[in-house]
Protein backbone atom coordinates (compact mmCIF):
# COMPACT_ATOMS: atom_id res chain seq x y z
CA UNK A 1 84.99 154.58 84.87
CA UNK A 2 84.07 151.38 82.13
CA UNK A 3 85.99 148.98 80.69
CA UNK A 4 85.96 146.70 77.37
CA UNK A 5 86.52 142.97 77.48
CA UNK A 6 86.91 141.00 74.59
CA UNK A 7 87.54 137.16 74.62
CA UNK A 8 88.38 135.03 70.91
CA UNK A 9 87.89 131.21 71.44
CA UNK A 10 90.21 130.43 68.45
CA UNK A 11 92.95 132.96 68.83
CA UNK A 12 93.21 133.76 72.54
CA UNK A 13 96.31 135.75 72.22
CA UNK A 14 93.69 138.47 71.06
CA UNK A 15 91.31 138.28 74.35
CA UNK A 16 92.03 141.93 75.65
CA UNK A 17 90.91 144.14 78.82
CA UNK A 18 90.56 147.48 78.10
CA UNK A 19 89.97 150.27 81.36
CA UNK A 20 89.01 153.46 80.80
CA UNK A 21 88.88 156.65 83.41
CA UNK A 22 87.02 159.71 82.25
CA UNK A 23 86.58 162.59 84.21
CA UNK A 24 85.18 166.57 83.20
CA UNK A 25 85.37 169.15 85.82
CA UNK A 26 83.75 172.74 85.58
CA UNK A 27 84.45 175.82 87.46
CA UNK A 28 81.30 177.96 86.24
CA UNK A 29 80.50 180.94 89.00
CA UNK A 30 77.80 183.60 88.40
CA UNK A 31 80.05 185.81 86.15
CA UNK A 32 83.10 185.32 85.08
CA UNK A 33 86.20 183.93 84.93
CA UNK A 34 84.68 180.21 83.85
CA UNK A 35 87.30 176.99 83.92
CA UNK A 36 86.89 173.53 82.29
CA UNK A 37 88.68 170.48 81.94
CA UNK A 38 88.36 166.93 81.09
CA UNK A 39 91.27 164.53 81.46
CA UNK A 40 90.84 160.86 80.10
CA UNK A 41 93.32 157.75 79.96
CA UNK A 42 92.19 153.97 78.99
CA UNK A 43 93.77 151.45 77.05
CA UNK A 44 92.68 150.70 73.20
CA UNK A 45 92.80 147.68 71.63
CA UNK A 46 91.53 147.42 67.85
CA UNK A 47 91.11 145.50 64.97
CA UNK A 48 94.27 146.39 62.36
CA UNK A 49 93.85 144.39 59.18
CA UNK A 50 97.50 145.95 57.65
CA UNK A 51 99.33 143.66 60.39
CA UNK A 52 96.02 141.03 60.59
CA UNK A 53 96.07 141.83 64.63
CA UNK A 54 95.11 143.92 67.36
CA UNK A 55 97.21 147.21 68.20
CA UNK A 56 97.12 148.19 71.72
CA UNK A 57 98.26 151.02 72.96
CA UNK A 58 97.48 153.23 76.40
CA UNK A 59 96.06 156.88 75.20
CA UNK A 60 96.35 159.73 77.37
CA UNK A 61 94.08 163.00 76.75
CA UNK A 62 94.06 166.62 78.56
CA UNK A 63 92.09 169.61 77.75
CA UNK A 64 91.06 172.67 79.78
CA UNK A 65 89.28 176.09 78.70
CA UNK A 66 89.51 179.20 80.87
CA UNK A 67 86.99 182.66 79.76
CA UNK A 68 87.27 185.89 81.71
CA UNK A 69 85.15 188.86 80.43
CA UNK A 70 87.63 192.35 80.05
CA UNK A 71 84.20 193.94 79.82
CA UNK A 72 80.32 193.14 80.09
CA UNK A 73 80.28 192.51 76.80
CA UNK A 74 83.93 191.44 75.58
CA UNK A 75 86.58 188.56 76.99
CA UNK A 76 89.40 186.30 75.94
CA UNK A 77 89.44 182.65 76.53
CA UNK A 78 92.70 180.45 76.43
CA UNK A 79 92.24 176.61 75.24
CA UNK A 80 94.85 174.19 75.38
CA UNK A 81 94.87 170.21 75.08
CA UNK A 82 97.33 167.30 75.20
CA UNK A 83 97.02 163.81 74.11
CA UNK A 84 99.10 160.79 73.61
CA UNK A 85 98.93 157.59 72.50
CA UNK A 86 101.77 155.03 73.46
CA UNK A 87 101.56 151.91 71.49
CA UNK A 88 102.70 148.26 72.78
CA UNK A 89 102.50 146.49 69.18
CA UNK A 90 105.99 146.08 68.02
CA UNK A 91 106.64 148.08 64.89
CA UNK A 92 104.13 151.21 65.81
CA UNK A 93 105.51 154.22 66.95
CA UNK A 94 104.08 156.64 70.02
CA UNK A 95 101.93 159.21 68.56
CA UNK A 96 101.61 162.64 70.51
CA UNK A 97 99.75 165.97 70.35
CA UNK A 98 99.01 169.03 71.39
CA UNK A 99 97.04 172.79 71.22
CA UNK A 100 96.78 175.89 72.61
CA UNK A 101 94.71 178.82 71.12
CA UNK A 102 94.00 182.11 72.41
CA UNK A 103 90.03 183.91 71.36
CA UNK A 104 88.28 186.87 71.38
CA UNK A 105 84.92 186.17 72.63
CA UNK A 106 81.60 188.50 72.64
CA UNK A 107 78.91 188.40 74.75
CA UNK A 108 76.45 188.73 72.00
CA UNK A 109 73.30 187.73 74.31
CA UNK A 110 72.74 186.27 76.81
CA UNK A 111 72.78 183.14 75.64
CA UNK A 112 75.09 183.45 72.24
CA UNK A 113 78.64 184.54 72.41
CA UNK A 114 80.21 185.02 68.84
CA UNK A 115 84.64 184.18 68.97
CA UNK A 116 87.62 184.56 66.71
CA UNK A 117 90.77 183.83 67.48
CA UNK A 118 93.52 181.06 66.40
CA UNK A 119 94.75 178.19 67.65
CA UNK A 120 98.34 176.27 66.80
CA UNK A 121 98.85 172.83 67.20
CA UNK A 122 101.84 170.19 66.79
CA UNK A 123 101.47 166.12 66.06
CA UNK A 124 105.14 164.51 66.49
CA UNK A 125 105.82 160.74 66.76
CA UNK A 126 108.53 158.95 68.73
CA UNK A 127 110.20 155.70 68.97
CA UNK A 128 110.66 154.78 65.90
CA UNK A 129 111.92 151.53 63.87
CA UNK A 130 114.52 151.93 62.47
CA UNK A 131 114.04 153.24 58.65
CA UNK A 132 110.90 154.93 59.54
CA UNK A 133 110.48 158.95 59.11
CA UNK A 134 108.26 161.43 61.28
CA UNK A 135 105.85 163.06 60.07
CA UNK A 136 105.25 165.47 62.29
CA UNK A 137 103.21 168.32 61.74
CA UNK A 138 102.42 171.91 62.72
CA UNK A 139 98.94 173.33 62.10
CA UNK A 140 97.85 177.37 62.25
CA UNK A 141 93.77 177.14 62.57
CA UNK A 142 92.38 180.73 61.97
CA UNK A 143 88.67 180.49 63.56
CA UNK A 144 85.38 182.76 63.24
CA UNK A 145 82.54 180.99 65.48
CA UNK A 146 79.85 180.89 67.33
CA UNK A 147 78.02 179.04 70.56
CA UNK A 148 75.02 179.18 72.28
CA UNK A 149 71.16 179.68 71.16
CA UNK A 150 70.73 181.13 67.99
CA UNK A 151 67.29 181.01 68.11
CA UNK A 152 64.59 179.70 71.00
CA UNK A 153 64.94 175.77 70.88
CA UNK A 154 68.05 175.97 68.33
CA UNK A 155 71.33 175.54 70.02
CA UNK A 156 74.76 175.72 68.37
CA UNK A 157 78.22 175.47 68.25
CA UNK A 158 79.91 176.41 65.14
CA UNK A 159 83.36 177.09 63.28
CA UNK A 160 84.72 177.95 59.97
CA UNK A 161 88.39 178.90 59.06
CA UNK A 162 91.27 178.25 57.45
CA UNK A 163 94.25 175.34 58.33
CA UNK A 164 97.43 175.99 57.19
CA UNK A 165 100.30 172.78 57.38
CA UNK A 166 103.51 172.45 57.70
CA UNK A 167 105.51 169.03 58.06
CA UNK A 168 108.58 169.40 60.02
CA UNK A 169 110.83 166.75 58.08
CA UNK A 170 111.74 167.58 54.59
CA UNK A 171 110.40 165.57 51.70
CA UNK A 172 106.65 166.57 53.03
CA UNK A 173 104.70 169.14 51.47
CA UNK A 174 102.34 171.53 53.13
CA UNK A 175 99.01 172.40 52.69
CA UNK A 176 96.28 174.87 53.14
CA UNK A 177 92.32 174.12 53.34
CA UNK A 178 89.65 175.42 54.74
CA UNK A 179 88.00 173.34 57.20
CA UNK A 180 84.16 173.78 59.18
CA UNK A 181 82.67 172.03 62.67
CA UNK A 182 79.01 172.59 63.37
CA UNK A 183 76.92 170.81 66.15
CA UNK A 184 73.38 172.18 65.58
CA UNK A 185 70.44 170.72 67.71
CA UNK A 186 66.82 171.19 67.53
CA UNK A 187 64.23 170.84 69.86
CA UNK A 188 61.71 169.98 68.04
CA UNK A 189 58.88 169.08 70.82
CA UNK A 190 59.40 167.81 74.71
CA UNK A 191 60.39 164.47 73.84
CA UNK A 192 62.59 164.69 70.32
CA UNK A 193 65.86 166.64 69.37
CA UNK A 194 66.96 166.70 66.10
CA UNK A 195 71.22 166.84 66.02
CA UNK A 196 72.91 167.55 63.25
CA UNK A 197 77.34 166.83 63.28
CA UNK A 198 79.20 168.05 60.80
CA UNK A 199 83.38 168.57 60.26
């Protein structure tokens, strides 16, 4: 639980409070099946310089994993995730998303598991001003992977794949790409890890 308090002394129609709630729960028993979630909500208020204000807006996030091994060596883990962000500055619509993907995972070692699978997911706006369009969007990811230790004191999470995008209202084109994630960390002695981010 935090919060973020800003106060302006020359335009005090910008002072904002901003709570946040963050939680992450873990069901993780000695062999499988494994659940996580996380669920988040908090108010946002930024800087915009297109208007010259602050937008505000409440945002709302969901996301749970569940992984049950078919075999010693072989399982399938379901991911889904919602999120929302409902805007109180006139003139912005309410942005919404969500996922759900489906993976075959292998228990490479005991510490590495190596996935595929693919994952869909759907961005769609609401409440719009008059004159505005959505431009909502519906994403295939296609995802090779992998997470754990790949070697001693070199941790990992990885993806590479390939997006494909389609806008739901005409006029938009879509587009295919090929897209990476990697969170690599080293432990390079007792007191110093090296992290390297990268999307």
């Amino acid at each position: 639980i935090a919060a973020t308090m800003l106060s302006f002394a020359d335009h005090t129609h910008q002072k904002s409070f901003d709570p946040l709630v963050d939680a992450k729960i873990g069901y993780v028993p000695a062999a499988p099946p494994d659940m996580r979630g996380s669920f988040s909500f908090g108010q946002n208020s930024i800087a915009n310089e297109t208007v010259n204000d602050r937008t505000k807006s409440d945002d709302l996030a969901l996301d749970g994993s569940i992984l049950h091994l078919t075999t010693e060596k072989l399982g399938i883990r379901l991911v889904g995730s919602y999120a929302q962000s409902a805007y109180h500055t006139a003139g912005y619509s309410d942005v919404m998303n969500y996922s759900a993907g489906v993976f075959v995972v292998e228990q490479y070692s005991p510490k590495l598991k190596l996935l595929t699978g693919v994952t869909t997911l759907e961005w769609w706006t609401s409440d719009l001003a008059p004159g505005q369009r959505s431009v909502s969007t519906r994403d295939l990811r296609y995802t090779v992977g992998a997470e754990g230790d790949l070697a001693p004191k070199l941790t990992s999470n990885i993806q590479v794949g390939w997006l494909k995008r389609e806008f739901n209202s005409p006029g938009f084109t879509g587009a295919d790409s090929a897209y990476v994630s990697a969170q690599i960390s080293w432990l390079a002695s007792e007191k110093r890890t090296w992290s390297l981010l990268l999307s």
